[in-house]
C-alpha atoms as a PDB file:
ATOM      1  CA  UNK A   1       0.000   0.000   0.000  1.00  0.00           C
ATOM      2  CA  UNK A   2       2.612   2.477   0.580  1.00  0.00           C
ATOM      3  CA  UNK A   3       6.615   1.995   0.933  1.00  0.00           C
ATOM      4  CA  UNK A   4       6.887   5.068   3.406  1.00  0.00           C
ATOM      5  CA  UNK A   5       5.055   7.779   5.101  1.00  0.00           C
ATOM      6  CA  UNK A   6       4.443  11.038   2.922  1.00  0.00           C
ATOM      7  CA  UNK A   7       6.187  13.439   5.815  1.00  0.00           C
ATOM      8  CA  UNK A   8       9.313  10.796   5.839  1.00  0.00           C
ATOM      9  CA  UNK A   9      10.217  11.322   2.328  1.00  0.00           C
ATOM     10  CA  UNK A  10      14.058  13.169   2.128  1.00  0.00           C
ATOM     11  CA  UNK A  11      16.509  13.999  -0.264  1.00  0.00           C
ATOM     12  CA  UNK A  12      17.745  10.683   0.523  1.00  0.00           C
ATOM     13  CA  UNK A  13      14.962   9.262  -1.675  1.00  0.00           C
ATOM     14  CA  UNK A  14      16.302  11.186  -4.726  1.00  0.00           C
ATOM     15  CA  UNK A  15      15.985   8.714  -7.713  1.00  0.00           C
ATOM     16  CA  UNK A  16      14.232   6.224  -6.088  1.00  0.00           C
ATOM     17  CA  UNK A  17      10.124   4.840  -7.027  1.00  0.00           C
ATOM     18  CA  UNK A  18       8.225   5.246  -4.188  1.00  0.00           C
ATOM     19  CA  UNK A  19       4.249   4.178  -3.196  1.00  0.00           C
ATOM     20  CA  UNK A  20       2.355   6.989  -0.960  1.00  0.00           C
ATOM     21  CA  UNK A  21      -1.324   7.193   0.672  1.00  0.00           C
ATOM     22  CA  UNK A  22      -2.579   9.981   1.811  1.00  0.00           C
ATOM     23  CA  UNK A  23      -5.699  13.107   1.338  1.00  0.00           C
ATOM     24  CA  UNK A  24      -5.331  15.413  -0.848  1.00  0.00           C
ATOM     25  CA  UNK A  25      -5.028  18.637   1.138  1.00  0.00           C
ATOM     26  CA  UNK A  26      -3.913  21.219  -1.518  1.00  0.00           C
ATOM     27  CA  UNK A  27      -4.843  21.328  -4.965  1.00  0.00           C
ATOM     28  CA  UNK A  28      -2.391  23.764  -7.547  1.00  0.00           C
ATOM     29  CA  UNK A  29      -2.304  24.351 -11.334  1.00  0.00           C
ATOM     30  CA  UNK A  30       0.644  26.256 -12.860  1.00  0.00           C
ATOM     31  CA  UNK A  31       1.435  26.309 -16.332  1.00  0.00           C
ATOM     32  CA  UNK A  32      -0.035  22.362 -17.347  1.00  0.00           C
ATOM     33  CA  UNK A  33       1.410  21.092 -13.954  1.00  0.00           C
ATOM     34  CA  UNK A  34      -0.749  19.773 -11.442  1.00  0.00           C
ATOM     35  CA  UNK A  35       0.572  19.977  -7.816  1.00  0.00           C
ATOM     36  CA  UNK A  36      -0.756  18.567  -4.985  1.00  0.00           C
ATOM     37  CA  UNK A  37       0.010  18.242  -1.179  1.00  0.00           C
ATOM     38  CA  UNK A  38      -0.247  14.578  -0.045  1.00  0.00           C
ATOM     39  CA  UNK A  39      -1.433  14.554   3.786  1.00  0.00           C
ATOM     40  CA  UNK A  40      -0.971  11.523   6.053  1.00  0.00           C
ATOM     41  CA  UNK A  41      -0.602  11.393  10.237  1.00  0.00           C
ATOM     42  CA  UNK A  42       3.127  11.965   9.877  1.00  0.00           C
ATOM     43  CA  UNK A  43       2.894  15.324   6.840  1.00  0.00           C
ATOM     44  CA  UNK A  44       2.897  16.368   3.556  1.00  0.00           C
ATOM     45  CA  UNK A  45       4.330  15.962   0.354  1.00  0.00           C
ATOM     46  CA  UNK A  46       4.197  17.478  -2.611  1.00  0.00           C
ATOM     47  CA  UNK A  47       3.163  15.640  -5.497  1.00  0.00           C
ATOM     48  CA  UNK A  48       3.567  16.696  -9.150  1.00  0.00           C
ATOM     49  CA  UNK A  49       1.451  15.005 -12.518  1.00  0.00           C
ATOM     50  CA  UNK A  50       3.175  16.508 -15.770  1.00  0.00           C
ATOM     51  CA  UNK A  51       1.166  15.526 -19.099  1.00  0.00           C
ATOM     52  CA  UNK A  52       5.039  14.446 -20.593  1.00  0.00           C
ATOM     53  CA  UNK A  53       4.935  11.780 -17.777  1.00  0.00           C
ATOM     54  CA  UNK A  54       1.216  10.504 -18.386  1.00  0.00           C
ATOM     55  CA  UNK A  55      -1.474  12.621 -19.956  1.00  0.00           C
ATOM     56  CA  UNK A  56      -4.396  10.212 -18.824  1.00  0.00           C
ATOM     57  CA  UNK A  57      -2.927  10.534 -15.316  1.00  0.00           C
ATOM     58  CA  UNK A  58      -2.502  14.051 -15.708  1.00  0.00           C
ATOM     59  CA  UNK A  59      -5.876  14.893 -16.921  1.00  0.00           C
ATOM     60  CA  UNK A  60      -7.758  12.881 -14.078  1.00  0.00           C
ATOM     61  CA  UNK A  61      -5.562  15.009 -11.699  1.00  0.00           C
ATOM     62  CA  UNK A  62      -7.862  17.736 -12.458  1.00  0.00           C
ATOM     63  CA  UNK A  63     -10.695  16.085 -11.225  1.00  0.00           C
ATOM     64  CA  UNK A  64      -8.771  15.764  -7.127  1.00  0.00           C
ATOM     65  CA  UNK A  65     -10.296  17.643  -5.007  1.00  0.00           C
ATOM     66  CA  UNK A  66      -9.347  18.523  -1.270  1.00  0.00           C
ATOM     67  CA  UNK A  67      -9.668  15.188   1.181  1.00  0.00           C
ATOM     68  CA  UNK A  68      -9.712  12.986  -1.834  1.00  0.00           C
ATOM     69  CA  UNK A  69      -8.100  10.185  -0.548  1.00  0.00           C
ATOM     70  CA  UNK A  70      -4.925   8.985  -3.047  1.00  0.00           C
ATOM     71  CA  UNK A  71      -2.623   6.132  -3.662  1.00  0.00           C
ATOM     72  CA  UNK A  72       0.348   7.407  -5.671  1.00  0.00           C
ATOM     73  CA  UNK A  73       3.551   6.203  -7.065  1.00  0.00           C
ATOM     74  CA  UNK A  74       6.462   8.131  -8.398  1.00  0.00           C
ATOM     75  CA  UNK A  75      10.052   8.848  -8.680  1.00  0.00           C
ATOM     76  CA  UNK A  76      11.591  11.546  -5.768  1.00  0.00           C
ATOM     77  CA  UNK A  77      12.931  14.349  -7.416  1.00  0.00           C
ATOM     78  CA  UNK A  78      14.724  17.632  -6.200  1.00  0.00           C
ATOM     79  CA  UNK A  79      12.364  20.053  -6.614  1.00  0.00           C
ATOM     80  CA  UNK A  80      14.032  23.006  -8.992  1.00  0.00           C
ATOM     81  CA  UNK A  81      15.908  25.843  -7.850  1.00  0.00           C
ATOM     82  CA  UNK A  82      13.690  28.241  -6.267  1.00  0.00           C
ATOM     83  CA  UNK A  83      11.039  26.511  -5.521  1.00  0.00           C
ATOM     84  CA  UNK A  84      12.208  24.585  -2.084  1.00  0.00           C
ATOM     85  CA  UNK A  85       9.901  24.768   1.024  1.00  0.00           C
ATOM     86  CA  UNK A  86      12.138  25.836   3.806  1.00  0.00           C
ATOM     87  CA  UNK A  87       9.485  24.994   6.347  1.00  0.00           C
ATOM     88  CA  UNK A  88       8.307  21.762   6.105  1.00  0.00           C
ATOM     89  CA  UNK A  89      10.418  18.845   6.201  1.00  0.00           C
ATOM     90  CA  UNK A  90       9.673  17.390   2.552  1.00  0.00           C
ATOM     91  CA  UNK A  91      10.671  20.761   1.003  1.00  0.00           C
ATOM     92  CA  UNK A  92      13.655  20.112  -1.061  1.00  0.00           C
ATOM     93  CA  UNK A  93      11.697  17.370  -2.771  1.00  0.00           C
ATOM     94  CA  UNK A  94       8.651  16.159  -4.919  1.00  0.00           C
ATOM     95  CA  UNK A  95       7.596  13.144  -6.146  1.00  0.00           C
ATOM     96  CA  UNK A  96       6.581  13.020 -10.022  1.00  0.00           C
ATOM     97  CA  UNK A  97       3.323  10.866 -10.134  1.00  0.00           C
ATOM     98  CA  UNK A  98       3.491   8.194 -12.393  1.00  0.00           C
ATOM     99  CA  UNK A  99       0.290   5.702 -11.024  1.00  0.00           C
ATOM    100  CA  UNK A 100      -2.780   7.131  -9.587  1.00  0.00           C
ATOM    101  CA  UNK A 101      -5.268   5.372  -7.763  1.00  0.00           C
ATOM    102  CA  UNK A 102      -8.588   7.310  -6.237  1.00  0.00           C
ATOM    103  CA  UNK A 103      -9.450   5.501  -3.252  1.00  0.00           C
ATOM    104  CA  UNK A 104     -12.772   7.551  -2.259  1.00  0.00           C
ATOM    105  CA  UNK A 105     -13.767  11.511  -3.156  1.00  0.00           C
ATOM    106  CA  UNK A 106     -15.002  13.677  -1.103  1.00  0.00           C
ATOM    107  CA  UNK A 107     -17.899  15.757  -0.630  1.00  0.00           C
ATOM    108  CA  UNK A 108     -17.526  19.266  -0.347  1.00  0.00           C
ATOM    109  CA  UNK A 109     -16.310  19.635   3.241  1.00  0.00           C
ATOM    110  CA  UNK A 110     -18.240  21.653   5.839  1.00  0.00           C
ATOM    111  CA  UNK A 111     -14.469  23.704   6.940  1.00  0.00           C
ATOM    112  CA  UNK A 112     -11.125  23.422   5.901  1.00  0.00           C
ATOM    113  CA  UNK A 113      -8.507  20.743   6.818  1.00  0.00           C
ATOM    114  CA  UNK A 114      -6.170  23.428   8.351  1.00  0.00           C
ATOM    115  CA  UNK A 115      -4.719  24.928  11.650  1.00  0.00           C
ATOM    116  CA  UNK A 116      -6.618  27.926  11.590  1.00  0.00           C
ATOM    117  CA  UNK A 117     -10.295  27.681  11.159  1.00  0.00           C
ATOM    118  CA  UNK A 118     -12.983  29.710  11.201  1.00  0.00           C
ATOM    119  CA  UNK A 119     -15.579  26.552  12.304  1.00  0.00           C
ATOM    120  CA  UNK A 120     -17.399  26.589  15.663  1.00  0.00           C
ATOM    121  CA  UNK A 121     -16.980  24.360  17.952  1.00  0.00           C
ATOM    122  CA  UNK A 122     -20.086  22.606  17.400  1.00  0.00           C
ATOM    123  CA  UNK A 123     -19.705  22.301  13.869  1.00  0.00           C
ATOM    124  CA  UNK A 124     -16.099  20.562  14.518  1.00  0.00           C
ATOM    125  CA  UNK A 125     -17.827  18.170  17.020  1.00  0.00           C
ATOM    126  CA  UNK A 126     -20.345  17.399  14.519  1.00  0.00           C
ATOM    127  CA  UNK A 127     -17.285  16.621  12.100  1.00  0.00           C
ATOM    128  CA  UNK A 128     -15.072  15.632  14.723  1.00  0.00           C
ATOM    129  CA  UNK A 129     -13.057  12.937  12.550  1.00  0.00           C
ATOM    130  CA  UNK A 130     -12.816  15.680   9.866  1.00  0.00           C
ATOM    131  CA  UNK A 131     -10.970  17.573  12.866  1.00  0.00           C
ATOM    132  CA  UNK A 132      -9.106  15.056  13.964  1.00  0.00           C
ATOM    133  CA  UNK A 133      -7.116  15.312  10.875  1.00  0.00           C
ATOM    134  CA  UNK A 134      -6.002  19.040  11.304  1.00  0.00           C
ATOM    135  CA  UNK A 135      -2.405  19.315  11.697  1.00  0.00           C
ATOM    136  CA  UNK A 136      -2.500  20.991  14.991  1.00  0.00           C
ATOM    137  CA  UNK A 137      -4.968  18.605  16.957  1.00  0.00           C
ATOM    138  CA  UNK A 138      -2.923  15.563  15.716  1.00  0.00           C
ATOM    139  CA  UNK A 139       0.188  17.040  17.126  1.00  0.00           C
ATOM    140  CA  UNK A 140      -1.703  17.494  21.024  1.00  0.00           C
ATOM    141  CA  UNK A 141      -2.497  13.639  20.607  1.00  0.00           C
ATOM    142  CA  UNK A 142       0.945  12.526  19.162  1.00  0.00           C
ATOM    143  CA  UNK A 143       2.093  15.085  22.135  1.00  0.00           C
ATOM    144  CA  UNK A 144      -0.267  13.424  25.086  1.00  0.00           C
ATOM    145  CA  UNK A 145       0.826   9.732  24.138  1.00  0.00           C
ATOM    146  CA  UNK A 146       4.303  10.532  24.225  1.00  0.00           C
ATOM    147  CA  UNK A 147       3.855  12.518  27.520  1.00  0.00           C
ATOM    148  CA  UNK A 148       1.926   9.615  28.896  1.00  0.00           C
ATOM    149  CA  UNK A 149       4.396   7.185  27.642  1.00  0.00           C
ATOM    150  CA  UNK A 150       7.521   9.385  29.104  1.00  0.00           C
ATOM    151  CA  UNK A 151       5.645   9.168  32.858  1.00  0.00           C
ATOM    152  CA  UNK A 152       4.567   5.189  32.276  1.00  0.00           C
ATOM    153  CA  UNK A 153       8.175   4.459  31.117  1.00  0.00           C
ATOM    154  CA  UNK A 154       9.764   6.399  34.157  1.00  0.00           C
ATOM    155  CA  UNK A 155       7.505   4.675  36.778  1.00  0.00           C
ATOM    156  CA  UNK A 156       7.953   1.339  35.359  1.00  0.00           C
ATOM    157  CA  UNK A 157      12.205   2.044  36.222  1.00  0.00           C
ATOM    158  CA  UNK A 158      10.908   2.655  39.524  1.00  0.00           C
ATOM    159  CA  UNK A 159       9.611  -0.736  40.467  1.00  0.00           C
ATOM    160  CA  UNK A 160       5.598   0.849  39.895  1.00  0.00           C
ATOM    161  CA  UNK A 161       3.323  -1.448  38.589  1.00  0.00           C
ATOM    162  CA  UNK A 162      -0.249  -0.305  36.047  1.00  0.00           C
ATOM    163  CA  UNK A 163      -3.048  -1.967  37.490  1.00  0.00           C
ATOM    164  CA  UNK A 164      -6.431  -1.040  35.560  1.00  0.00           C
ATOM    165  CA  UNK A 165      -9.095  -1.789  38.963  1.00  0.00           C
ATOM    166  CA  UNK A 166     -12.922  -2.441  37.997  1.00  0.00           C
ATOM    167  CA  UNK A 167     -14.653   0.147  36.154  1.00  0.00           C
ATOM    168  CA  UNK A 168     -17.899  -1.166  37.368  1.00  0.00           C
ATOM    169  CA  UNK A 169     -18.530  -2.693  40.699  1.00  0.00           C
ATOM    170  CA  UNK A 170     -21.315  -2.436  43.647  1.00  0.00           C
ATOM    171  CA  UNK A 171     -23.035   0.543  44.556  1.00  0.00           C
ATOM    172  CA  UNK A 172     -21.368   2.356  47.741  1.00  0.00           C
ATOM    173  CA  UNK A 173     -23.330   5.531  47.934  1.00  0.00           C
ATOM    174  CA  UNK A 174     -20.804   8.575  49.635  1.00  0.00           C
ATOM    175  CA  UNK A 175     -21.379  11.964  48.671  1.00  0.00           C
ATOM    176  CA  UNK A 176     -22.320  11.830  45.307  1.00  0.00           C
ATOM    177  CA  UNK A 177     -25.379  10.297  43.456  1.00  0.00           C
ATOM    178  CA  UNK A 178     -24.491   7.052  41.638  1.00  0.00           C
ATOM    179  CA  UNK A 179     -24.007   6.488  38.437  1.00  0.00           C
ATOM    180  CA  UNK A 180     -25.923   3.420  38.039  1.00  0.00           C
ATOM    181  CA  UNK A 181     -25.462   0.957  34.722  1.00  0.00           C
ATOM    182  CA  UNK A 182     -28.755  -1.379  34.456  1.00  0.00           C
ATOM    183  CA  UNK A 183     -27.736  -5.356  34.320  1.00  0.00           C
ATOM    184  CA  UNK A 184     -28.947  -7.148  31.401  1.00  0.00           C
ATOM    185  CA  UNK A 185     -28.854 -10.354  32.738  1.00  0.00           C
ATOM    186  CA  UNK A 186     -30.098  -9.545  36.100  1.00  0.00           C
ATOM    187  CA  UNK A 187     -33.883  -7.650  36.316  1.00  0.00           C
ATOM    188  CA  UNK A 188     -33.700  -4.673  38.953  1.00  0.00           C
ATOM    189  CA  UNK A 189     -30.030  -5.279  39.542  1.00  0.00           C
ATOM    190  CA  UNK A 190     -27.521  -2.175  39.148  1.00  0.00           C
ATOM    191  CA  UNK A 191     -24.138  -2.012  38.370  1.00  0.00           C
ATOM    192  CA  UNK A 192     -22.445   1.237  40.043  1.00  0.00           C
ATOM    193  CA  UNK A 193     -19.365   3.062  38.701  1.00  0.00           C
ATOM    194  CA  UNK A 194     -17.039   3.819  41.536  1.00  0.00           C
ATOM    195  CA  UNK A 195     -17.211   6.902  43.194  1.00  0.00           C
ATOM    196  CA  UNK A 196     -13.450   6.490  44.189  1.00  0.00           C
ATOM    197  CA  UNK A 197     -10.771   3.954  43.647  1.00  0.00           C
ATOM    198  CA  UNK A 198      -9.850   3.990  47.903  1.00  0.00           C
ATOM    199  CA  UNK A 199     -11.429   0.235  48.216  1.00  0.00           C
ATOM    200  CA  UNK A 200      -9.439  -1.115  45.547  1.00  0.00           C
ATOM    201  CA  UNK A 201      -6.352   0.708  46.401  1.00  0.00           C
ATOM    202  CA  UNK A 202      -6.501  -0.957  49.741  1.00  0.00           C
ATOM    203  CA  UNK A 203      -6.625  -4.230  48.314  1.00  0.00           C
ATOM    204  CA  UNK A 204      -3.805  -3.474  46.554  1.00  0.00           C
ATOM    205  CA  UNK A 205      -1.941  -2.399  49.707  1.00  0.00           C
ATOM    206  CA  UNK A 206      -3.037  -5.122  51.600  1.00  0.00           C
ATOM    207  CA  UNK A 207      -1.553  -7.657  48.857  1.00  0.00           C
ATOM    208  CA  UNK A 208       1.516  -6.567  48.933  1.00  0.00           C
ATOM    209  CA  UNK A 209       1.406  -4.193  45.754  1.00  0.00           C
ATOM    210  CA  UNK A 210       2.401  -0.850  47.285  1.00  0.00           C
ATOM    211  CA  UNK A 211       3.816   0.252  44.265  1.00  0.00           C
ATOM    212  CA  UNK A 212       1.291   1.100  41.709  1.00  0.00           C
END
């Protein structure tokens, strides 16, 4: 399906025939070539069809629209003198298109697939996977995991151990009202989720897991 990610591509890959997947975030037309900006979870790319290459594939490439969702593959390329993209990572290259493959189109979207929107809030929770694909909300996930991962990593060196207690368990009513979860399998029985995590804690203690 795809021999690398689109933001891993380097000069490296000069010369070299390359698959890519991705969404087609920005759509370009200068002078007969057709550029594009293929967008996975790790960047973009820039993507060039040339009618000299392939003018089927060329001509179709007018028909991409933003978020159409691509399989490519091309030869990496320097891109010309000039033209580089100092501030992305891909910049100094391109890959000339020489398959094309239209996974799924897209319908006109409701906001743009960018940092800066102009979208409500309720609109992008209506949309919310089209949101989840904005540059700047993937970076606060890719930046909790490896936050979370840092402080898992660090307590695991330390002897701590990650014990996931019940989620569900008997109803012990303190000071606030219970969340109660019907059983299916038992008529006008509850399930309760837990108020606070001090009972199973204690077990823990008692055990001999003090360390968790």
């Amino acid at each position: 399906m795809r021999d690398k990610y689109c933001g891993d591509v380097r000069e490296t890959d000069v010369g070299s025939t390359l698959s890519l997947t991705g969404w087609a975030n920005r759509w370009r037309d200068h002078g007969g070539l057709v550029f594009i900006d293929l967008r996975d979870r790790s960047g973009v790319v820039q993507i060039v069809f040339s009618p000299e290459v392939d003018a089927e594939i060329h001509e179709l490439a007018h028909k991409i629209r933003n978020e159409f969702v691509l399989q490519v593959k091309g030869e990496v390329r320097k891109r010309p003198e000039g033209t580089e993209n100092p501030s992305i990572p891909t910049g100094q290259v391109e890959v000339v298109v020489k398959e094309l493959n239209v996974l799924n189109e897209s319908k006109p979207l409701p906001f743009m697939i960018e940092d800066e929107t102009e979208a409500s809030e309720l609109l992008r929770l209506r949309h919310r996977y089209l949101d989840l694909r904005r540059p700047v909300i993937r970076e606060n996930i890719i930046l909790r995991h490896k936050t979370a991962r840092a402080v898992r990593e660090y307590l695991d060196s330390q002897g701590f151990l990650e014990v996931e207690t019940p989620v569900l368990t008997k109803s012990t009513p303190e000071g606030a009202r219970d969340y109660l979860v019907a059983s299916r399998t038992n008529p006008g029985h509850f399930y309760a989720l837990p108020q606070s995590p001090q009972l199973f804690k204690q077990i823990l203690m008692v055990s001999g897991l003090e360390k968790y």
